[in-house]
Protein backbone atom coordinates (compact mmCIF):
# COMPACT_ATOMS: atom_id res chain seq x y z
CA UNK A 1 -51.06 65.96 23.63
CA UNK A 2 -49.78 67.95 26.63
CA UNK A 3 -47.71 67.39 29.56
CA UNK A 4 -47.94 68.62 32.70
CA UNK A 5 -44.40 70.17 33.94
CA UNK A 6 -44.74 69.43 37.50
CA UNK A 7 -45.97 65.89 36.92
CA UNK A 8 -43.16 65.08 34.91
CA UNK A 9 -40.96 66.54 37.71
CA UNK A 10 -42.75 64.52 40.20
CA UNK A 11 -42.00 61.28 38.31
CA UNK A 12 -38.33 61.88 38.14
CA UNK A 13 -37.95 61.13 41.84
CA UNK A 14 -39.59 58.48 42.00
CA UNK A 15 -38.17 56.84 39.09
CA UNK A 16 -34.41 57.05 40.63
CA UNK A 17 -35.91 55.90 43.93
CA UNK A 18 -37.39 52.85 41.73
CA UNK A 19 -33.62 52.64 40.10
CA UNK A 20 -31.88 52.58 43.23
CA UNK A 21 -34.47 50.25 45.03
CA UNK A 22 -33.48 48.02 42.08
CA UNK A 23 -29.58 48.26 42.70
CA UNK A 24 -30.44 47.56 46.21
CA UNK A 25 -32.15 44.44 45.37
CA UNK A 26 -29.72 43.19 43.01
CA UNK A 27 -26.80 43.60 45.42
CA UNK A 28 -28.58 41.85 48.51
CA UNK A 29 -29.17 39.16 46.23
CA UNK A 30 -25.39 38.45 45.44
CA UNK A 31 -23.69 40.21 47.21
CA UNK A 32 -21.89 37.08 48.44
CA UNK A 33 -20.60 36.52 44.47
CA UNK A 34 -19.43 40.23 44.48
CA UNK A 35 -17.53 39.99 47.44
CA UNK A 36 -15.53 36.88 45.95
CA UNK A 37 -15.32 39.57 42.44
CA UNK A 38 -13.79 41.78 44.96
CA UNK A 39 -9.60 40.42 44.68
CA UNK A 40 -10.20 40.21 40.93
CA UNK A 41 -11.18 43.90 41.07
CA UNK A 42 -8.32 44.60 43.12
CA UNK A 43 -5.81 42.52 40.88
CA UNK A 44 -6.91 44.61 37.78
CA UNK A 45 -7.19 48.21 39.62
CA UNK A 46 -3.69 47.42 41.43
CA UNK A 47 -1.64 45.84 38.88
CA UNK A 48 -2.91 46.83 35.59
CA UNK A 49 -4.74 50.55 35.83
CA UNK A 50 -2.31 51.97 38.86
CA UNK A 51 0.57 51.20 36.73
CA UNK A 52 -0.61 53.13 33.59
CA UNK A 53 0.31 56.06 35.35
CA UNK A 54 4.08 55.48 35.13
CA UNK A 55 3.70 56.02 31.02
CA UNK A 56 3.73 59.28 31.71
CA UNK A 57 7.30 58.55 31.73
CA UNK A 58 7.78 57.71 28.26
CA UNK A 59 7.41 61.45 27.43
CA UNK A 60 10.02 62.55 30.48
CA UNK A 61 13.84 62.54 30.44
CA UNK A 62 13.01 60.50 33.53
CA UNK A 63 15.83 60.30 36.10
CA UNK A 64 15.15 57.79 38.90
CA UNK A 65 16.73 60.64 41.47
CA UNK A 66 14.31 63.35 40.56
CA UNK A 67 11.08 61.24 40.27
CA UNK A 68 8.54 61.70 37.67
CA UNK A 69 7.32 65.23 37.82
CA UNK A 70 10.24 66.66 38.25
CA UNK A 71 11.86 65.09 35.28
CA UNK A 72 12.30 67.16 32.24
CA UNK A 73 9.56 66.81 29.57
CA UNK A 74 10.66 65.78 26.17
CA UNK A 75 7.56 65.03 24.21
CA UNK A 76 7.74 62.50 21.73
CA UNK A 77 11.24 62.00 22.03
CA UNK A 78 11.67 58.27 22.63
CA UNK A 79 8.64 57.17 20.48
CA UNK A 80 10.79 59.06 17.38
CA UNK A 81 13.76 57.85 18.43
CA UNK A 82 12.39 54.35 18.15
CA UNK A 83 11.15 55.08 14.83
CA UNK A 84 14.10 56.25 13.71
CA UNK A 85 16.51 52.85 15.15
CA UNK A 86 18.05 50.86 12.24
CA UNK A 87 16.50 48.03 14.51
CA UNK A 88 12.74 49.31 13.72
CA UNK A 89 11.34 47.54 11.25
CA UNK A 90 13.38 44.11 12.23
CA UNK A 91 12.08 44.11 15.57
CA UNK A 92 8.23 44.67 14.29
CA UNK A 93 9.09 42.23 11.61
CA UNK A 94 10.60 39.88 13.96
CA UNK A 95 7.56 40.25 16.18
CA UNK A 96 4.36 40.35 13.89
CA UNK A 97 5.69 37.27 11.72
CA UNK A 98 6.09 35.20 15.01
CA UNK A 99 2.88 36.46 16.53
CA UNK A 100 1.65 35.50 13.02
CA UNK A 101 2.64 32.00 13.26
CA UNK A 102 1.74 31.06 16.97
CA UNK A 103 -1.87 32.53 15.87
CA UNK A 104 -2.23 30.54 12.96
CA UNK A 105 -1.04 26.83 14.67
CA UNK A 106 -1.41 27.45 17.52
CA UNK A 107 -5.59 28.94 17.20
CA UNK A 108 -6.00 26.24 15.29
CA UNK A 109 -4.47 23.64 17.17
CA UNK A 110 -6.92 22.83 20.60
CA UNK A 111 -9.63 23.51 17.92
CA UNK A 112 -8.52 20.50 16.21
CA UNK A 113 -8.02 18.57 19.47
CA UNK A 114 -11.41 19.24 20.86
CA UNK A 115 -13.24 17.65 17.71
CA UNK A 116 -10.93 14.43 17.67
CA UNK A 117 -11.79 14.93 21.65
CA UNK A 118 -15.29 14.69 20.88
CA UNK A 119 -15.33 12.01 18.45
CA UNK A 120 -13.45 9.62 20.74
CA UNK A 121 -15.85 6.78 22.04
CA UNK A 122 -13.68 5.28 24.68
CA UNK A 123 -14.22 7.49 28.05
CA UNK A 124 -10.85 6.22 30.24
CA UNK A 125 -8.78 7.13 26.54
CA UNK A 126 -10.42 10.55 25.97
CA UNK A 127 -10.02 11.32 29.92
CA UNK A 128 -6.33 10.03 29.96
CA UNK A 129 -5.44 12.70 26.54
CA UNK A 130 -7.11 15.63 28.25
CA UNK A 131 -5.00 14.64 31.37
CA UNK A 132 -2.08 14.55 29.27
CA UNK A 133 -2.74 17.29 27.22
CA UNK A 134 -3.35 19.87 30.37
CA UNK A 135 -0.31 18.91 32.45
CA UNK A 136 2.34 20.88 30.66
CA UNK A 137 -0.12 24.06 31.34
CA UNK A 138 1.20 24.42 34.99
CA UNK A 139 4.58 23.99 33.87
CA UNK A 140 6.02 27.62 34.50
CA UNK A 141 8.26 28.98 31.16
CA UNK A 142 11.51 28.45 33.03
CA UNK A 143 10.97 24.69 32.97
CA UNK A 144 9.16 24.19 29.85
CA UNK A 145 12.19 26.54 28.19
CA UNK A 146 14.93 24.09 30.15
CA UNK A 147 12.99 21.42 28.77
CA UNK A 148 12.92 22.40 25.56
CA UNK A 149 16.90 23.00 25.45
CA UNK A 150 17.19 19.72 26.84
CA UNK A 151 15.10 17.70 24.01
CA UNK A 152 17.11 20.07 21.43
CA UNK A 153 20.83 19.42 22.56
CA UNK A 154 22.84 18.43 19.99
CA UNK A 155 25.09 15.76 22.44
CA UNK A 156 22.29 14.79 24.72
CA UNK A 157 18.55 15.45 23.49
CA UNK A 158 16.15 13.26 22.17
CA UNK A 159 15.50 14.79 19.32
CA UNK A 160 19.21 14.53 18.10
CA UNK A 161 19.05 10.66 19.37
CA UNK A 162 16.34 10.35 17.08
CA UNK A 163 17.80 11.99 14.01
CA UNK A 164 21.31 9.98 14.32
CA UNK A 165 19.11 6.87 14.95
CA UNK A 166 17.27 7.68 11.06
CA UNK A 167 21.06 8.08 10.06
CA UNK A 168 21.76 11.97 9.61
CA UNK A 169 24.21 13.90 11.59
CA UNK A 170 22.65 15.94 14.54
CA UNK A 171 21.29 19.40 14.35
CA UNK A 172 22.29 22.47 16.65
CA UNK A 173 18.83 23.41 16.67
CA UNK A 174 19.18 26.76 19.02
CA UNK A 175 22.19 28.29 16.94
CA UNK A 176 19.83 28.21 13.63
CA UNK A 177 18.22 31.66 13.41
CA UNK A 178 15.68 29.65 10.51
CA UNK A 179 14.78 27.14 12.91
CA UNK A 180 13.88 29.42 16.16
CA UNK A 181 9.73 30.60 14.95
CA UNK A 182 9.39 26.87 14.68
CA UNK A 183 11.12 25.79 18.28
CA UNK A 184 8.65 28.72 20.27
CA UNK A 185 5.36 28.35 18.29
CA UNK A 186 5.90 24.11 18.34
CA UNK A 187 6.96 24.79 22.34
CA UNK A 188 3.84 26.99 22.72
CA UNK A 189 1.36 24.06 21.24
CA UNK A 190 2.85 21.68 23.46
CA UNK A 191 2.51 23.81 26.67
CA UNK A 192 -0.67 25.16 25.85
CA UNK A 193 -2.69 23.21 23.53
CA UNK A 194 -4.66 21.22 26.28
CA UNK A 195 -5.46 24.20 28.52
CA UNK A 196 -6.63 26.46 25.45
CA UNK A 197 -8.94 23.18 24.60
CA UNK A 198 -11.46 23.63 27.71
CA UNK A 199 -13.03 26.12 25.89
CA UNK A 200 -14.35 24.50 23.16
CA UNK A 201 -14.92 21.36 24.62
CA UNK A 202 -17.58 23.37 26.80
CA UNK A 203 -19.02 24.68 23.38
CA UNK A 204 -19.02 21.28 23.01
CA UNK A 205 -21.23 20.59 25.70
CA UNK A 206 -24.06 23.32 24.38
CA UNK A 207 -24.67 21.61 21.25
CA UNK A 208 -28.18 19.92 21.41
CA UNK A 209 -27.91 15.78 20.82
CA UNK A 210 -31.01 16.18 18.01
CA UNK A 211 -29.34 18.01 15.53
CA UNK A 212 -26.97 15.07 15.27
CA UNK A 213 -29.14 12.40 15.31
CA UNK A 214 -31.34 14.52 12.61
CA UNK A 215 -27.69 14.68 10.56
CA UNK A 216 -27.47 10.66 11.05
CA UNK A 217 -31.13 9.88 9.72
CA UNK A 218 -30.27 12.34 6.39
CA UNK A 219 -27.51 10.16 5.82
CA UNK A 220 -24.64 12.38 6.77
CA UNK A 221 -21.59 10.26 8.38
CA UNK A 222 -19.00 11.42 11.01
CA UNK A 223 -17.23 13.73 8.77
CA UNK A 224 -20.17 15.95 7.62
CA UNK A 225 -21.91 15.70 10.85
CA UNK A 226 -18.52 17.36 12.67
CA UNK A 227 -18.68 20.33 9.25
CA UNK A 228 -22.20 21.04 9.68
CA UNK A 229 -23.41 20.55 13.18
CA UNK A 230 -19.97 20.38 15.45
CA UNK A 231 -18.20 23.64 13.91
CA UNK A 232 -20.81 25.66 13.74
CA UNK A 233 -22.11 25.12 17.64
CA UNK A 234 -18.92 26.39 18.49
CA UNK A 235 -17.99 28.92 16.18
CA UNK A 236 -19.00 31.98 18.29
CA UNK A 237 -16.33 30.85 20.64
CA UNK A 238 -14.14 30.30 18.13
CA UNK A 239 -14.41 33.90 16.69
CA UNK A 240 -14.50 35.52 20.44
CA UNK A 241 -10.84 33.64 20.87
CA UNK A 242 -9.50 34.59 17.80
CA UNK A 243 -10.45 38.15 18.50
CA UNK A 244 -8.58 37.97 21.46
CA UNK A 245 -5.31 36.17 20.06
CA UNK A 246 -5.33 39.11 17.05
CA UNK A 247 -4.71 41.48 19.78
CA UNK A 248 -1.77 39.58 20.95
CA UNK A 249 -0.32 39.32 17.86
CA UNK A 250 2.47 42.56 18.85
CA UNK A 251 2.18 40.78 22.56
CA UNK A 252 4.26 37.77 22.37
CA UNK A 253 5.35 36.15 25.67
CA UNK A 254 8.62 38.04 26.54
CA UNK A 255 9.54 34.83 29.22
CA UNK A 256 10.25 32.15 26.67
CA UNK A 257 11.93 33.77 23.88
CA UNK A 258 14.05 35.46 26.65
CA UNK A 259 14.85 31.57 28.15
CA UNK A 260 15.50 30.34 24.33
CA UNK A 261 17.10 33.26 22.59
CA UNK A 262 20.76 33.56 22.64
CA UNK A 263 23.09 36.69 20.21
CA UNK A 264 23.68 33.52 17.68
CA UNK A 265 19.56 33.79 16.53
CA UNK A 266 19.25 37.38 16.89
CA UNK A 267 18.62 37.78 13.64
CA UNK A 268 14.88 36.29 13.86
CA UNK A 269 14.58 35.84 17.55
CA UNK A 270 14.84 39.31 18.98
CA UNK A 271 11.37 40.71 19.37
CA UNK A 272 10.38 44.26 20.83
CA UNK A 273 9.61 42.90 24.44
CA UNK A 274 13.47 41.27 24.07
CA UNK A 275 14.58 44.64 23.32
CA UNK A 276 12.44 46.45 25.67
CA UNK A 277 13.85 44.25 28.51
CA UNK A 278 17.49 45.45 27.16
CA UNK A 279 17.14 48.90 27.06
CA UNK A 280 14.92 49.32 30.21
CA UNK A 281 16.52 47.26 32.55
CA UNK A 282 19.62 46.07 30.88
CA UNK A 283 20.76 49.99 30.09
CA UNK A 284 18.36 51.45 32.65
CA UNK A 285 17.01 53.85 29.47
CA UNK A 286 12.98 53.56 31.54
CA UNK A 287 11.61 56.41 29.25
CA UNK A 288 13.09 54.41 26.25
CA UNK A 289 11.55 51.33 26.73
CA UNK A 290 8.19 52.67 28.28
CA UNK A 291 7.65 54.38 25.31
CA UNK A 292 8.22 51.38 23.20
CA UNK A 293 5.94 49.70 25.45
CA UNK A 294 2.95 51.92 25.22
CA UNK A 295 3.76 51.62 20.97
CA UNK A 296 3.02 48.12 21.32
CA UNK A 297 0.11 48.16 23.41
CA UNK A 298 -1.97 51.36 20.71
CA UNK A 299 -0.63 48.86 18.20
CA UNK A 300 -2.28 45.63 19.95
CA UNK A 301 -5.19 47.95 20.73
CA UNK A 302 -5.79 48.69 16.80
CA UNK A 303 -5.47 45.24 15.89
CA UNK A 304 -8.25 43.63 18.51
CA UNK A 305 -10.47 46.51 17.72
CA UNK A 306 -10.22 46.10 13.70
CA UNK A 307 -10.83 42.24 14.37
CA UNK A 308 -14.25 42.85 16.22
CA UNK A 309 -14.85 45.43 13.59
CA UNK A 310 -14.69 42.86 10.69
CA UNK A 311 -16.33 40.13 13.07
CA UNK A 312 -19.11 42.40 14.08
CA UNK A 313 -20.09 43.38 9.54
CA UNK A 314 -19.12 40.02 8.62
CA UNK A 315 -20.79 37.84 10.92
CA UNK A 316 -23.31 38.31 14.18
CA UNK A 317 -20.81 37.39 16.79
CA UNK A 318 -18.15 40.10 18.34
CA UNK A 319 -16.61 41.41 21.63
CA UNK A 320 -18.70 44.34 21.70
C-alpha cells in the first residue's frame, strides 16, 4: 500500500492543531485546580530544584568571599576525603541500622493500628483513638524531643517513677549509647503513628462490603476475614509507602537525634546528617559537608529505585 507524501504532510498540522485544541480544553476546564497547584510548584522549583545548584560546591575549594565560580575546583576531593575518615563506615553504620529499625516498627506500626481501627465497633471509641493518636503529629521535634527528655529523666520522669515504683533503681536512659535506636524509633511511633495511619484507613474505605460478607457466609471469622480480604485491599498502598520509607532509609530526621544526642551516646547516635551539621556549619567546611550530602542523597536514590525495581518483577504494584 502507498502513501501519499503530501497527504501525510498535510495531516501533521492538523494533528498538533487537534493536540493543542486538546491542551486548550483541558486547561479551561481546571484551570481553577492548577492555579491552587501553582504554590506547590513554586515550593518544589524554589526550595528543592534552585538549591541543587549550590552542589556544585561540593567539588570547589569553596570560599564564602570568592563565591562559587570563582572558587578553585578540586574534583572529587571531599567525596574521597569522606571515604577515607576513620568515621566512615560508623557513621553509615550508625545511620542504615537506625533507618533500619524506624522502617521496620515504625512501617509496620499505623499498619497495625488501622486494622485494630477497623475492627473496632464502637464509633465515639474508634473516633476518640484516631484523635489521640494524630495529636502528637503537630507537635514540632523541639517539643516532642523536650518531652521525651522529660519522661526519661532519671530524678523526675515518669518512666523512672515507674521503674522505682516495680522496685529497681532508675535508669539514665540518654547516657546509654545501647538504649538511644530504641528512645528515637519508640519517639518516632509515638509522634507519628496516627498521622502515617490516614493512609490506610482510606484503603480502608475502597474495600467493597461483599467480599466480607461472602468471607462470613464461607465460614471465615474476624481473623481470616482481616488475612484475606482486609490486607490485601490495601496492600498496593502498603507497598507504594514502603517504597517510599526504603528511600529514607540513609535520610533519617537530622532534628531529633540532634535534640536527643549528646558526646556520652556518640558511639551509636551520631548519624551522617549529625555530622554533616558539624562540619558544615559547626566548622564552616560547606564543600565538606555538601559533598557528604549529595553521597547520601545517590545513596537514597539507589535504594528507592532498587525497591520499585523488586516491587515492579515481584508483584504488579510500583512507583513507576
Amino acid at each position: 500500500m502507498s502513501t501519499n507524501p503530501s497527504a501525510a504532510l498535510a495531516a501533521e498540522p492538523a494533528s498538533q492543531r487537534s493536540k493543542q485544541a486538546s491542551y486548550w480544553k483541558q486547561w479551561k476546564r481546571g484551570k481553577y485546580l492548577f492555579l491552587l497547584f501553582l504554590p506547590t510548584l513554586l515550593f518544589y522549583v524554589l526550595f528543592k530544584y534552585v538549591p541543587m545548584f549550590g552542589l556544585i560546591i561540593s567539588f570547589k575549594n569553596y570560599n564564602l568571599f570568592k563565591g562559587v565560580w570563582e572558587s578553585e575546583w578540586v574534583g572529587f576531593k571531599y567525596y574521597k576525603l569522606f571515604w577515607e575518615n576513620p568515621d566512615f563506615f560508623k557513621l553509615i553504620y550508625n545511620t542504615f541500622i537506625l533507618g533500619v529499625y524506624r522502617l521496620v516498627f515504625g512501617f509496620s506500626a499505623p499498619i497495625i493500628l488501622a486494622l485494630l481501627l477497623n475492627e473496632a465497633r464502637h464509633a465515639l471509641f474508634k473516633r476518640f483513638v484516631q484523635t489521640v493518636s494524630y495529636l502528637p503529629h503537630f507537635i514540632s521535634n523541639v517539643v516532642a524531643a523536650s518531652m521525651v527528655l522529660m519522661f526519661l529523666s532519671p530524678s523526675s520522669g515518669i518512666v523512672n517513677h515507674i521503674i522505682q515504683w516495680l522496685g529497681f533503681e532508675p535508669i539514665n536512659f540518654m547516657v546509654m549509647p545501647g538504649m538511644f535506636r530504641s528512645v528515637y524509633v519508640v519517639s518516632e511511633i509515638w509522634q507519628h503513628v496516627g498521622w502515617e495511619t490516614i493512609i490506610y484507613l482510606a484503603a480502608l474505605t475502597s474495600i467493597d462490603p461483599q467480599l466480607y460478607e461472602a468471607a462470613e457466609m464461607d465460614g471465615a471469622d474476624r481473623w481470616r476475614r482481616m488475612l484475606h480480604v482486609t490486607l490485601p485491599g490495601i496492600a498496593p498502598a502498603i507497598v507504594i509507602v514502603f517504597i517510599l520509607n526504603v528511600g529514607h532509609v540513609l535520610d533519617i530526621g537530622f532534628e531529633k537525634v540532634f535534640l536527643l544526642y549528646n558526646p556520652a551516646i556518640y558511639e551509636t547516635a551520631d548519624i551522617i546528617s549529625t555530622y554533616v551539621y558539624r562540619t558544615g556549619i559547626g566548622q564552616g567546611n560547606y564543600s565538606y559537608a555538601t559533598a557528604i550530602d549529595l553521597f547520601t542523597g545517590i545513596v537514597s536514590l539507589i535504594f528507592i529505585y532498587s525497591a520499585n525495581w523488586v516491587s515492579r518483577r515481584v508483584g504488579e504494584t510500583s512507583l513507576w
